[in-house]
Protein backbone atom coordinates (compact mmCIF):
# COMPACT_ATOMS: atom_id res chain seq x y z
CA UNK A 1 184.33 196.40 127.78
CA UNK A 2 180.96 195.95 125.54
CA UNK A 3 179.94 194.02 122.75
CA UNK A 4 179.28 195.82 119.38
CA UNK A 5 177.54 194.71 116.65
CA UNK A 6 179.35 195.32 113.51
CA UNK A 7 179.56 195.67 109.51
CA UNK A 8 178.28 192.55 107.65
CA UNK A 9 177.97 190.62 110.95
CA UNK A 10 175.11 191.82 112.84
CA UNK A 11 174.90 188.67 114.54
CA UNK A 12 178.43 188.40 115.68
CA UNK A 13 179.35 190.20 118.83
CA UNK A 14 182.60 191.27 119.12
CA UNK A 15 184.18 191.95 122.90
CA UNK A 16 185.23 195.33 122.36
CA UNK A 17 187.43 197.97 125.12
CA UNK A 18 186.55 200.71 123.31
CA UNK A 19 183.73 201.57 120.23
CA UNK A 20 185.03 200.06 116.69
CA UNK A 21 185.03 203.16 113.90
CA UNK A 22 182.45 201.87 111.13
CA UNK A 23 185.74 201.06 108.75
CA UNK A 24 186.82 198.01 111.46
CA UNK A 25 188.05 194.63 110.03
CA UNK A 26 187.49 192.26 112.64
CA UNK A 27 188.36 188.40 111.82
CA UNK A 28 187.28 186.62 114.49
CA UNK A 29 185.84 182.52 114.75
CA UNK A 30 182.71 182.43 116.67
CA UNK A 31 179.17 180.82 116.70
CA UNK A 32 177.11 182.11 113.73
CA UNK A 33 172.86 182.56 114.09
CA UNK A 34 172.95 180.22 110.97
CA UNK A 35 174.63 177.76 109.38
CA UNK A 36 174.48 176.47 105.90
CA UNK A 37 174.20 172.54 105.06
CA UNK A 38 177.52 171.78 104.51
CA UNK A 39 178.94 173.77 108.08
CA UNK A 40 176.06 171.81 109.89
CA UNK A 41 177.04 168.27 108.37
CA UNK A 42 180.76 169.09 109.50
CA UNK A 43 179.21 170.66 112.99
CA UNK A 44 177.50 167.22 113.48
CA UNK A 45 179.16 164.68 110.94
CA UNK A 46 176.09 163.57 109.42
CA UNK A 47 176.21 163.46 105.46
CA UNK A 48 174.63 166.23 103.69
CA UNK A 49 172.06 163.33 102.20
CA UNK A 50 170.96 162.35 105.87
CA UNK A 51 170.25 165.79 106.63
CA UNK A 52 168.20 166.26 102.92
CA UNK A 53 166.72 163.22 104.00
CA UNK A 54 166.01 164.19 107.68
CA UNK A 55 163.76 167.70 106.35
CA UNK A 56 162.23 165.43 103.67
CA UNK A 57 160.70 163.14 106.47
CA UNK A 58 159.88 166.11 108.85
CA UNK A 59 162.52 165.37 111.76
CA UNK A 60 163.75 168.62 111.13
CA UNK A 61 162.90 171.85 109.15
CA UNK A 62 165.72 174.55 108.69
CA UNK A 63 164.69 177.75 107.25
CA UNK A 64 165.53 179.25 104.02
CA UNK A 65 167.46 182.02 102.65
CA UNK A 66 166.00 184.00 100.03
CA UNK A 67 168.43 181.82 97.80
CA UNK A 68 166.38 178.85 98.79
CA UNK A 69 169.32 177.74 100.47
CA UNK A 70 168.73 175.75 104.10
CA UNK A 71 169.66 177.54 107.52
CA UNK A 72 170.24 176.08 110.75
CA UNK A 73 170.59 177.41 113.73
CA UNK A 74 171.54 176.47 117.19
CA UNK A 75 167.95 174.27 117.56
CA UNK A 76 168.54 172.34 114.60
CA UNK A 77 171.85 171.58 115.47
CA UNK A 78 171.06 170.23 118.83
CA UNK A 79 168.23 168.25 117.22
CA UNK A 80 170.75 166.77 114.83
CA UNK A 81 172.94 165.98 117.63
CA UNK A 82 170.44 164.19 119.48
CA UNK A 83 169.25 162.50 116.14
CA UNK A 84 172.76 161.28 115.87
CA UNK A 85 172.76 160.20 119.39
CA UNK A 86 169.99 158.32 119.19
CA UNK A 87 170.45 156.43 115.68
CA UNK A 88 173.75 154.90 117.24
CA UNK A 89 171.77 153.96 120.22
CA UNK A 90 169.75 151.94 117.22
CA UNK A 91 166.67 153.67 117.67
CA UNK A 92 164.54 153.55 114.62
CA UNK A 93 163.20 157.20 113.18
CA UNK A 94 159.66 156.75 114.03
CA UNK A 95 161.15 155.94 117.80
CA UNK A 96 163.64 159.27 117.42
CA UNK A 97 160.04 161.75 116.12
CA UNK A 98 159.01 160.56 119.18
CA UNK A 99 161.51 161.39 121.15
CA UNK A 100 162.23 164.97 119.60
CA UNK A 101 158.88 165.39 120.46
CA UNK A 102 159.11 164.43 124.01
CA UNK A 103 161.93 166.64 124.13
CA UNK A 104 160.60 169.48 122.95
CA UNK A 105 157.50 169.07 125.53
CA UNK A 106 158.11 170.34 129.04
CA UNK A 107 155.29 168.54 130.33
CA UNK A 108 156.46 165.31 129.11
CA UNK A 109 156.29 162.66 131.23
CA UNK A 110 159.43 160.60 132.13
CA UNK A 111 157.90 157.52 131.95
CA UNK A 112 156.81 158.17 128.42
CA UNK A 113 160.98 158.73 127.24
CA UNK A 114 161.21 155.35 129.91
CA UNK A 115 158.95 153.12 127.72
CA UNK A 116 160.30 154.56 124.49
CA UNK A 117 163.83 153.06 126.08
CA UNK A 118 162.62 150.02 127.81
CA UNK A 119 161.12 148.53 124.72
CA UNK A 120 164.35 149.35 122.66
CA UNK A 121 166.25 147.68 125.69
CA UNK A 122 163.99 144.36 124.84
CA UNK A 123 164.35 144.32 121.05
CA UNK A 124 168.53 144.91 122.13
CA UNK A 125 168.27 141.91 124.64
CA UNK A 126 166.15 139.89 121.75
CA UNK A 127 168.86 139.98 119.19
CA UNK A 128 171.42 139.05 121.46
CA UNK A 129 169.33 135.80 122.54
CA UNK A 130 169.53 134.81 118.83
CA UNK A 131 173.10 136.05 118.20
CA UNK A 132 173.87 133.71 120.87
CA UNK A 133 171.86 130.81 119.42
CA UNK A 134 173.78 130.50 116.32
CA UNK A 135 176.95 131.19 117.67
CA UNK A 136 176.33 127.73 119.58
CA UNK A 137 174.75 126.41 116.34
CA UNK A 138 177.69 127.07 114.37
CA UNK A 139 180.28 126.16 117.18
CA UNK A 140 178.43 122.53 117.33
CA UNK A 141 179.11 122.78 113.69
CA UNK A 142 182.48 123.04 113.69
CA UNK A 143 182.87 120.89 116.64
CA UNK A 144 182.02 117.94 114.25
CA UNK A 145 184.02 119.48 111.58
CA UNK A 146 187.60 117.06 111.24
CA UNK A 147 189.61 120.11 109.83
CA UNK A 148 191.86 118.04 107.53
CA UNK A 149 192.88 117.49 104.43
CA UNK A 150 189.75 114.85 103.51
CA UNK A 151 186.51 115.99 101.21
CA UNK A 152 184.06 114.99 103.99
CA UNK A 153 183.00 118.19 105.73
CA UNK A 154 180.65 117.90 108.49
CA UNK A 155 179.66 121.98 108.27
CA UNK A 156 178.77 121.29 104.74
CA UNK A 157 176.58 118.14 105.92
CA UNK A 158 174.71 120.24 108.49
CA UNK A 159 174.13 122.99 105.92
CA UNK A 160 172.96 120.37 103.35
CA UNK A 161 170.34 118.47 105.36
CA UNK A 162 167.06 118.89 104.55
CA UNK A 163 164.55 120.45 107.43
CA UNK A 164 167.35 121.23 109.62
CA UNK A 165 166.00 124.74 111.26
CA UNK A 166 169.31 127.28 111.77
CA UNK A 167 168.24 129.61 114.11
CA UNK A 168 169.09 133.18 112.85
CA UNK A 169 168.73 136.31 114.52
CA UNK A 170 165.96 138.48 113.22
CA UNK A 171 166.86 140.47 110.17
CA UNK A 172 164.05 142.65 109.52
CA UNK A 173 165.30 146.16 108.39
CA UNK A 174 165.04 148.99 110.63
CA UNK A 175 164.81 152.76 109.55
């Protein structure tokens, strides 16, 4: 058996017992050198938008085809997956540049990935400590809340008063 390169496809190899005549139809489903936008947001299931965005901020740069159309290929697509990876571990973009780089540097340091992690972990561990702080604010709320039929609500006193702090967790908008 070989593998023959053939017609359109020269970068599809096709397992072959015995040498395809130039006419050969082969359908086949593999991995192509390139994908276009749309294939590589289905390959990953990141909206085409995200990955516009992604090559606008320099995360990732896909070539071109003469159409001006973007390429990716096997690299991009395991950057994208480990983009992906990383956003839904909550790690900001500036955090994931740094860790593509890191990735792509074989004489990265572990340590360097470890920090990257262990000061996620602390911002993680930080808005749990206020998650939990109004979650006993509002349970003391409620605790002095009658939950009947009368007008007097003791949530809607607590809410009211003046220079009564409500701890909140932190809000600021990550990228």
């Amino acid at each position: 058996m070989k593998d023959e390169k053939i017609g359109f496809w020269p970068n599809v190899l096709v397992p072959t017992l015995f040498p395809l005549p130039r006419c050969a139809i082969v359908i086949c489903c593999t991995w192509r050198d390139k994908m276009n936008i749309g294939e590589i947001s289905k390959a990953t299931g990141l909206p085409v938008k995200t990955l516009r965005y992604y090559e606008e901020i320099g995360l990732i740069s896909p070539s071109r085809a003469p159409n001006g159309y973007r390429l990716y290929d096997a690299k991009e697509l395991e950057q994208l997956q480990f983009l992906s990876q990383a956003r839904a571990m909550g790690f900001p973009l500036e955090e994931c540049r740094s860790f593509l780089d890191l990735l792509a540097d074989r004489s990265r340091a572990s340590r360097d990935v470890h920090d990257l992690a262990h000061t996620r972990l602390l911002e993680v561990q930080k808005r749990i400590a206020d998650l939990k702080a109004l979650e006993m604010r509002l349970e003391e709320m409620m605790a002095r809340c009658r939950d009947d039929d009368n007008p007097d609500c003791a949530i809607l006193d607590s809410l009211s008063r003046f220079g009564t702090k409500i701890t909140q967790p932190d809000e600021t908008r990550r990228t």
